[in-house]
N, C-alpha and C. Protein backbone atom coordinates (compact mmCIF):
# COMPACT_ATOMS: atom_id res chain seq x y z
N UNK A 1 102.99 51.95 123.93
CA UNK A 1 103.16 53.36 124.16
C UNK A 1 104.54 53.63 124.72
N UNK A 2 105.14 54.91 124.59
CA UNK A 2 106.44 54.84 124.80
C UNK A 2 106.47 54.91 126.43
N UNK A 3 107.44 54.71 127.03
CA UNK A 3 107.45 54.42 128.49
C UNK A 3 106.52 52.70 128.85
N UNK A 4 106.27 52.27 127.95
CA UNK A 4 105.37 51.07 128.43
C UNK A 4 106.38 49.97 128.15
N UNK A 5 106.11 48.69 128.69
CA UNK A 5 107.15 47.35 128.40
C UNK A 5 107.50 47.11 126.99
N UNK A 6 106.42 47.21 126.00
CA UNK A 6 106.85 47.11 124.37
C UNK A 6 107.38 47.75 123.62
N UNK A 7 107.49 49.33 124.24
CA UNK A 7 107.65 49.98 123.07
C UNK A 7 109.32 49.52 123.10
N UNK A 8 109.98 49.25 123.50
CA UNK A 8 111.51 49.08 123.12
C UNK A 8 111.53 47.97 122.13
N UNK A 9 110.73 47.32 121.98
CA UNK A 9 110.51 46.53 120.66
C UNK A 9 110.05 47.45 119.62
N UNK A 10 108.94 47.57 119.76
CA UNK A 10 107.95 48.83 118.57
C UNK A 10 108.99 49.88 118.49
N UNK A 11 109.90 50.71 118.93
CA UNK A 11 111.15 51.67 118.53
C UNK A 11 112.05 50.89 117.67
N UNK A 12 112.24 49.71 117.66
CA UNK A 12 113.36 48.97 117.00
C UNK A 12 112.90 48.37 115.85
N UNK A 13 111.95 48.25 115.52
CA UNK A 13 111.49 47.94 114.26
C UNK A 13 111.92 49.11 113.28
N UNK A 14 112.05 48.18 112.07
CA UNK A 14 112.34 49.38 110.64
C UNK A 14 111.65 49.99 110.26
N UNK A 15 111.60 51.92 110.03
CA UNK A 15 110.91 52.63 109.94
C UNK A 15 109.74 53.00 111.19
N UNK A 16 109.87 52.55 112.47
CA UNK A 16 109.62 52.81 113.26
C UNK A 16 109.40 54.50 113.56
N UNK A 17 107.92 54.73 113.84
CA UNK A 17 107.55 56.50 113.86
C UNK A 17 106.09 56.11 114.65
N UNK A 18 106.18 57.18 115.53
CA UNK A 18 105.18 57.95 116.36
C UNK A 18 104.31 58.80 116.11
N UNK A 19 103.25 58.70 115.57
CA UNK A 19 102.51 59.28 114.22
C UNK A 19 101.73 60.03 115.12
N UNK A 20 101.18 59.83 116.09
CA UNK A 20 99.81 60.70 116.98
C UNK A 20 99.55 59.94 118.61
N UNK A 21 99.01 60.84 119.01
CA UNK A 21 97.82 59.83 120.55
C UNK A 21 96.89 60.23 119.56
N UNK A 22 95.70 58.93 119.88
CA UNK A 22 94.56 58.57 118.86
C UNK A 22 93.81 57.61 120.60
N UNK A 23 92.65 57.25 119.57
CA UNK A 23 91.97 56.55 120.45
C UNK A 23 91.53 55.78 119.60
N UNK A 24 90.37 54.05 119.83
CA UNK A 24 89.44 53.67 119.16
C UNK A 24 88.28 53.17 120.13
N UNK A 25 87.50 52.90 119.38
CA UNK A 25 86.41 52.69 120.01
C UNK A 25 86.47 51.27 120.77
N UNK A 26 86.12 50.97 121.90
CA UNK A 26 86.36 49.31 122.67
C UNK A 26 86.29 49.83 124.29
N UNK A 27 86.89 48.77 124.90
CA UNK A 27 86.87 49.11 126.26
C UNK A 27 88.33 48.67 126.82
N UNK A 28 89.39 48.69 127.05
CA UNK A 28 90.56 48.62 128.05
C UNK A 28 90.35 47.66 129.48
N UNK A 29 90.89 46.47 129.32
CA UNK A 29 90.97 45.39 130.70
C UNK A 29 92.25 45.60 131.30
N UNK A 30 92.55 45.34 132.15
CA UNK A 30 92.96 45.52 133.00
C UNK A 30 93.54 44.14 133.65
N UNK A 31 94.71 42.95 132.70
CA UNK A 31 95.22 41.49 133.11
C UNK A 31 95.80 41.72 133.83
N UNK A 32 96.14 42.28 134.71
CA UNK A 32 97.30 42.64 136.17
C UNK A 32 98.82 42.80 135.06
N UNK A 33 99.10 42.47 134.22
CA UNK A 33 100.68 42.74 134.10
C UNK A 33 100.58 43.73 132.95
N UNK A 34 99.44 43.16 131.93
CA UNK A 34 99.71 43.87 130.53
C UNK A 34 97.93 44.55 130.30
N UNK A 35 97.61 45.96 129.65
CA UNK A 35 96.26 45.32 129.18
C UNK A 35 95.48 44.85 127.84
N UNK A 36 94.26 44.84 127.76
CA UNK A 36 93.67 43.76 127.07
C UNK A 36 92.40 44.66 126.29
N UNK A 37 92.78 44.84 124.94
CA UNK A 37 91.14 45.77 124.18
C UNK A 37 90.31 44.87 123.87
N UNK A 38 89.08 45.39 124.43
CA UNK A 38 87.96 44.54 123.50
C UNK A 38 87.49 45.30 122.97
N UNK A 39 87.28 45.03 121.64
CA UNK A 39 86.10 45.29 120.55
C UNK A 39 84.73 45.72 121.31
N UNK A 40 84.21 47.04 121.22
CA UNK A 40 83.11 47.11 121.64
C UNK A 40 82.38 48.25 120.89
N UNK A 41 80.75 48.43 120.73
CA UNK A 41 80.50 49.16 120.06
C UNK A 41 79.37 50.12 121.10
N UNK A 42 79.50 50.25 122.03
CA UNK A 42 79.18 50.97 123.05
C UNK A 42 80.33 52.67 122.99
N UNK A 43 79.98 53.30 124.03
CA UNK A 43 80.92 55.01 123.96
C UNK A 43 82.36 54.70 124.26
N UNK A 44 82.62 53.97 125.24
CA UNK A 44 84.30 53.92 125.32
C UNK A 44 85.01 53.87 124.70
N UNK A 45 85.99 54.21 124.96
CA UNK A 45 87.40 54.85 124.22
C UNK A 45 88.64 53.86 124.81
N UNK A 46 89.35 53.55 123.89
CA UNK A 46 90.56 53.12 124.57
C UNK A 46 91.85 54.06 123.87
N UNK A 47 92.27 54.57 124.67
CA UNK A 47 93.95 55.64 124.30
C UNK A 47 95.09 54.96 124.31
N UNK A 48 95.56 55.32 123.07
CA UNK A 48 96.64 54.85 122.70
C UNK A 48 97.32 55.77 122.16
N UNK A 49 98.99 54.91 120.61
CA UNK A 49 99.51 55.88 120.02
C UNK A 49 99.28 54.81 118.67
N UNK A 50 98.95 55.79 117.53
CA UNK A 50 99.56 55.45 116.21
C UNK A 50 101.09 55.24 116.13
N UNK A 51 101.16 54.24 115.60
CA UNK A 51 102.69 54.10 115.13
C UNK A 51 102.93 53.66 113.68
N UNK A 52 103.71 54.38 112.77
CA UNK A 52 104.00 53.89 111.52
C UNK A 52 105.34 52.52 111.62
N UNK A 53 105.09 51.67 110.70
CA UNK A 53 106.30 50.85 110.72
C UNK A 53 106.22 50.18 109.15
N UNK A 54 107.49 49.99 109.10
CA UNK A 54 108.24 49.50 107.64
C UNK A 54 106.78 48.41 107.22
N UNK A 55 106.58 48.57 106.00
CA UNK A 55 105.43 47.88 105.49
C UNK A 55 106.20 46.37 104.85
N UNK A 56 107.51 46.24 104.73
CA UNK A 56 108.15 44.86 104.00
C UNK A 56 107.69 43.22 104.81
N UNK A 57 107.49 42.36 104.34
CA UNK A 57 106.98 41.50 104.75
C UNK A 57 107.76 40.77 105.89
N UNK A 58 107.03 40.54 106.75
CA UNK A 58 107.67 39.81 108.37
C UNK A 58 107.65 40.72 109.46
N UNK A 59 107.82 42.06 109.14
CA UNK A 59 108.25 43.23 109.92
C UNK A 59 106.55 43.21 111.16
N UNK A 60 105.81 42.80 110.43
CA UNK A 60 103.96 43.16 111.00
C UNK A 60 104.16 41.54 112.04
N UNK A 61 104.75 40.65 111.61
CA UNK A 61 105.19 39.20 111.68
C UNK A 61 105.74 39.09 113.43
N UNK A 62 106.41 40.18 113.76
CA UNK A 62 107.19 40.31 115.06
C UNK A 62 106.12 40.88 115.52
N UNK A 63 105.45 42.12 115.51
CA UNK A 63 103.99 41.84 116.71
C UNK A 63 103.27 40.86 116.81
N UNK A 64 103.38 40.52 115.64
CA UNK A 64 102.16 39.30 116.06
C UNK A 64 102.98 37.93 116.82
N UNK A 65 103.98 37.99 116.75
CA UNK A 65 104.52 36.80 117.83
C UNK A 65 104.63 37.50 119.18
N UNK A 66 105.10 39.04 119.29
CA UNK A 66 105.03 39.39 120.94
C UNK A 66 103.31 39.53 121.34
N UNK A 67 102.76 39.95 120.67
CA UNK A 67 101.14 40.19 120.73
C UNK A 67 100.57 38.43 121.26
N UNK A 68 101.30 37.41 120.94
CA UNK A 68 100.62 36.05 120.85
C UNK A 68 99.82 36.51 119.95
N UNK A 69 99.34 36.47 118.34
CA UNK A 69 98.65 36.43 117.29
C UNK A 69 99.49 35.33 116.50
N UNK A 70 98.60 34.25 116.13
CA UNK A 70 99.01 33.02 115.46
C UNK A 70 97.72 33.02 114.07
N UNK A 71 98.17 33.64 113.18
CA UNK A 71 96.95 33.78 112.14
C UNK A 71 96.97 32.11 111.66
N UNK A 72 97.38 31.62 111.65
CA UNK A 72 97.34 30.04 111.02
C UNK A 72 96.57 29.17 112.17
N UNK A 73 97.10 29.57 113.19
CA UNK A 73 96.25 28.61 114.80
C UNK A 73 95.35 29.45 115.99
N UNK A 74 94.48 30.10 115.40
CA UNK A 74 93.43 31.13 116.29
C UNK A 74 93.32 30.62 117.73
N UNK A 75 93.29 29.15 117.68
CA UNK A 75 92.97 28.57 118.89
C UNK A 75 93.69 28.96 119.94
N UNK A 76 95.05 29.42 119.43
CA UNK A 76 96.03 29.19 120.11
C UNK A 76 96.90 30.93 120.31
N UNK A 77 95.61 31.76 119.94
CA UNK A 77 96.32 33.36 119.85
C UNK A 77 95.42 33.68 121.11
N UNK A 78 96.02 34.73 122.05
CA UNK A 78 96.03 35.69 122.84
C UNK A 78 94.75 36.53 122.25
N UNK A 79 95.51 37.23 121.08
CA UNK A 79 95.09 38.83 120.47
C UNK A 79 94.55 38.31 118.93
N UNK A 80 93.57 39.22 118.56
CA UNK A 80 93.03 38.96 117.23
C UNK A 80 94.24 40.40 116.44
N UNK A 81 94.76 40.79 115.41
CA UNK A 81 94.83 41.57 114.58
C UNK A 81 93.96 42.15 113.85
N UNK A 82 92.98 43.29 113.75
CA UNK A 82 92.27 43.59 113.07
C UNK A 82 92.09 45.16 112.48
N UNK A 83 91.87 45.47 111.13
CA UNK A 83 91.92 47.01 111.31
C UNK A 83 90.39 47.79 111.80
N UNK A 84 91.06 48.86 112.60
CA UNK A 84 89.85 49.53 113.11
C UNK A 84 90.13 51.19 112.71
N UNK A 85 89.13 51.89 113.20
CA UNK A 85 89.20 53.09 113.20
C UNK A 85 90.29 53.58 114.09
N UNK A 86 91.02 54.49 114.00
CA UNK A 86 92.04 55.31 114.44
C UNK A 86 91.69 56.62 115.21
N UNK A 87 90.80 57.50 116.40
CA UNK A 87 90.80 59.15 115.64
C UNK A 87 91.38 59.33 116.64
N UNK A 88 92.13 60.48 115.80
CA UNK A 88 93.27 61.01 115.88
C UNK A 88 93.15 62.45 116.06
N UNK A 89 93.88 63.56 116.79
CA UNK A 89 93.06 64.89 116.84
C UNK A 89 92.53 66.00 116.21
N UNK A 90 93.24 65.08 114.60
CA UNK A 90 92.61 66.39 113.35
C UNK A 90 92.24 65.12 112.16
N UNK A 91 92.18 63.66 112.63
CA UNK A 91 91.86 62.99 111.32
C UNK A 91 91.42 61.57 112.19
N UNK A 92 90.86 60.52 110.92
CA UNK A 92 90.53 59.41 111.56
C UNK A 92 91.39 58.51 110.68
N UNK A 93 91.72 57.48 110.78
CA UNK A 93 92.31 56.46 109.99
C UNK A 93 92.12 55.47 110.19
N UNK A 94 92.36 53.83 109.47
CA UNK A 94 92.29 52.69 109.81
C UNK A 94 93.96 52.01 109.67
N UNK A 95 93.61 51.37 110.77
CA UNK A 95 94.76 50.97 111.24
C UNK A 95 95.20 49.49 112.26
N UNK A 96 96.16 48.63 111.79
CA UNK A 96 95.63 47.29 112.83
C UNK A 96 95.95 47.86 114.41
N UNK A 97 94.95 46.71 114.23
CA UNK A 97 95.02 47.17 116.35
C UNK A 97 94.71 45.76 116.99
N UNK A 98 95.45 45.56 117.73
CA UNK A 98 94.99 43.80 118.63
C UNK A 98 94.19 44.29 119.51
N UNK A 99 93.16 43.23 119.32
CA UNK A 99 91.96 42.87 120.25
C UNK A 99 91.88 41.50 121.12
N UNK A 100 92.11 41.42 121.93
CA UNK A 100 91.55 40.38 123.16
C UNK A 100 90.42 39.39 122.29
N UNK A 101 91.16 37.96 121.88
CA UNK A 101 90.17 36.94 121.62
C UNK A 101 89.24 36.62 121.78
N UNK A 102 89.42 36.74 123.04
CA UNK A 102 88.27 36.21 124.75
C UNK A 102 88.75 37.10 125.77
N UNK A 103 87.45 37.91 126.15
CA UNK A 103 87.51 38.76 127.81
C UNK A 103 87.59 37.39 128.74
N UNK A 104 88.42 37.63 129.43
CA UNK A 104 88.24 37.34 131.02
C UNK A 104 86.44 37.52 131.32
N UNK A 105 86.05 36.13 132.15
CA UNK A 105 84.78 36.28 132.55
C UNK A 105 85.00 37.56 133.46
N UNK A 106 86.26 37.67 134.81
CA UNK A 106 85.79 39.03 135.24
C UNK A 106 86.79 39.56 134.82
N UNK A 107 85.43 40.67 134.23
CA UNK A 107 86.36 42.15 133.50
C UNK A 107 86.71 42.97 134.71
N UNK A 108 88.26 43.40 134.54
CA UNK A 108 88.83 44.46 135.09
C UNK A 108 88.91 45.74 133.95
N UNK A 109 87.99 46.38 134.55
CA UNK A 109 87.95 47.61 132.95
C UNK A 109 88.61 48.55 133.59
N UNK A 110 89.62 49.41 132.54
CA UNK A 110 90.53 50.61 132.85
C UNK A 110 89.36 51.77 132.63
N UNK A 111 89.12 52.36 133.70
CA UNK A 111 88.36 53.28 133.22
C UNK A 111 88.85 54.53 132.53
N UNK A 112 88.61 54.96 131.79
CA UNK A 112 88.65 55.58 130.43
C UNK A 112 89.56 55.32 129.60
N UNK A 113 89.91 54.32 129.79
CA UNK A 113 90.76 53.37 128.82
C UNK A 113 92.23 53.52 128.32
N UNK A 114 92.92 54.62 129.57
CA UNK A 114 94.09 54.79 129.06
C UNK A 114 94.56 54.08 130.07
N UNK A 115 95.83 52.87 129.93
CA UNK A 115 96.60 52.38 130.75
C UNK A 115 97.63 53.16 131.44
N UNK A 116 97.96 54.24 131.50
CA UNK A 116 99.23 54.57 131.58
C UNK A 116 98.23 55.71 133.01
N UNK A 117 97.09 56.07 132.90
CA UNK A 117 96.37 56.37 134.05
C UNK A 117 96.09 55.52 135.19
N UNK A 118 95.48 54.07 134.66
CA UNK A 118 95.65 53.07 135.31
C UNK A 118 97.11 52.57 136.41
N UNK A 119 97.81 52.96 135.69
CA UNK A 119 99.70 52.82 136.42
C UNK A 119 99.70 53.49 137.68
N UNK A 120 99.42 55.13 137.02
CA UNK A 120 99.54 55.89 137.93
C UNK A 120 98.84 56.20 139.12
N UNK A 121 97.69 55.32 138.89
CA UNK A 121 96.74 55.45 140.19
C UNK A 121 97.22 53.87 141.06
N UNK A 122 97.18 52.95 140.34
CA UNK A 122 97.76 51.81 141.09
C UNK A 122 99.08 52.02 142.17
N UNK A 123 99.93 52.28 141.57
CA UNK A 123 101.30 53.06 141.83
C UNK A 123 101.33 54.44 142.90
N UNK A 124 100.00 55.08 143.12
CA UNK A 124 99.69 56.09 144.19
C UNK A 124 98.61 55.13 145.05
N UNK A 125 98.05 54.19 144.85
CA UNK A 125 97.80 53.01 146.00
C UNK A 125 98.43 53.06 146.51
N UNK A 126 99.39 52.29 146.11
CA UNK A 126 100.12 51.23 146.30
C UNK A 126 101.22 52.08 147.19
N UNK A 127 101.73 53.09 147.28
CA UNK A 127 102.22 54.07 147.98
C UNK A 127 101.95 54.54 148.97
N UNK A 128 100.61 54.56 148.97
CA UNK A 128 99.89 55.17 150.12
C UNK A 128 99.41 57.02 150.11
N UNK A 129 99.65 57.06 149.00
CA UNK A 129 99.27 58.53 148.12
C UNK A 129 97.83 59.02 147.83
C-alpha cells in the first residue's frame, strides 16, 4: 500500500498503477514488522489496494522474491501466490494475492484487517495517546 515499506518497489515496477482500495476475504496477522493474510472462509476482510503491473515475463518474478514465494521450493516460501477474489467498490475481480503458508501458532489478528489502522493505533500506544 502506498506509504507502506513495499510500495517503493511495487511504484517501480513497469506499468505500475493503483487501480482501487478493494478488500478479500481472509484474516490479517499481525508479524511485528510486516503483515501476514490467511486464507479464510469465515466474514473477515482484509484491506488492501489493487495494483496493475506490466504483464511481460519476470516482472510478477520480483514479488515473488520480495514476498519470499519460491514456486519451485514451497518448503522454503514465506507466502503462497494465489488468485482470489478482489471487491472493489463498484466491481469484483480476481487477482494474485500472497497468502501466509503457515499462521503463526499465536495469531496476532489485525482487527478488521487493515494494517495501516493497526500502525496507527500501535504508534498512539506507543506515544502515550
Amino acid at each position: 500500500m502506498r506509504g507502506e515499506g513495499s510500495h517503493g518497489l511495487l511504484a517501480t515496477l513497469p506499468g505500475a498503477r493503483l487501480i482501487s482500495r478493494g478488500w478479500v476475504k481472509g484474516r490479517m496477522l499481525d508479524l511485528t514488522d510486516y503483515p501476514g493474510a490467511v486464507c479464510k472462509s469465515n466474514g473477515d476482510r482484509i484491506v488492501g489496494q489493487l495494483w496493475e503491473i506490466d504483464s511481460r515475463p519476470g516482472i510478477l518474478r520480483i514479488l515473488d522474491r520480495y514476498e519470499e514465494f519460491y514456486p519451485d521450493k514451497s518448503g522454503r516460501s514465506l507466502f503462497t501466490r494465489r488468485r482470489a477474489a478482489v471487491h472493489l467498490p463498484h466491481r469484483t475481480v480476481r487477482a494474485w494475492v500472497y497468502f501466509l503458508v503457515r499462521a503463526p501458532r499465536a495469531e496476532k489478528v489485525v482487527r478488521g484487517g487493515d494494517w495501516r489502522t493497526r500502525n496507527r493505533a500501535q504508534h498512539t500506544a506507543s506515544s502515550g495517546r
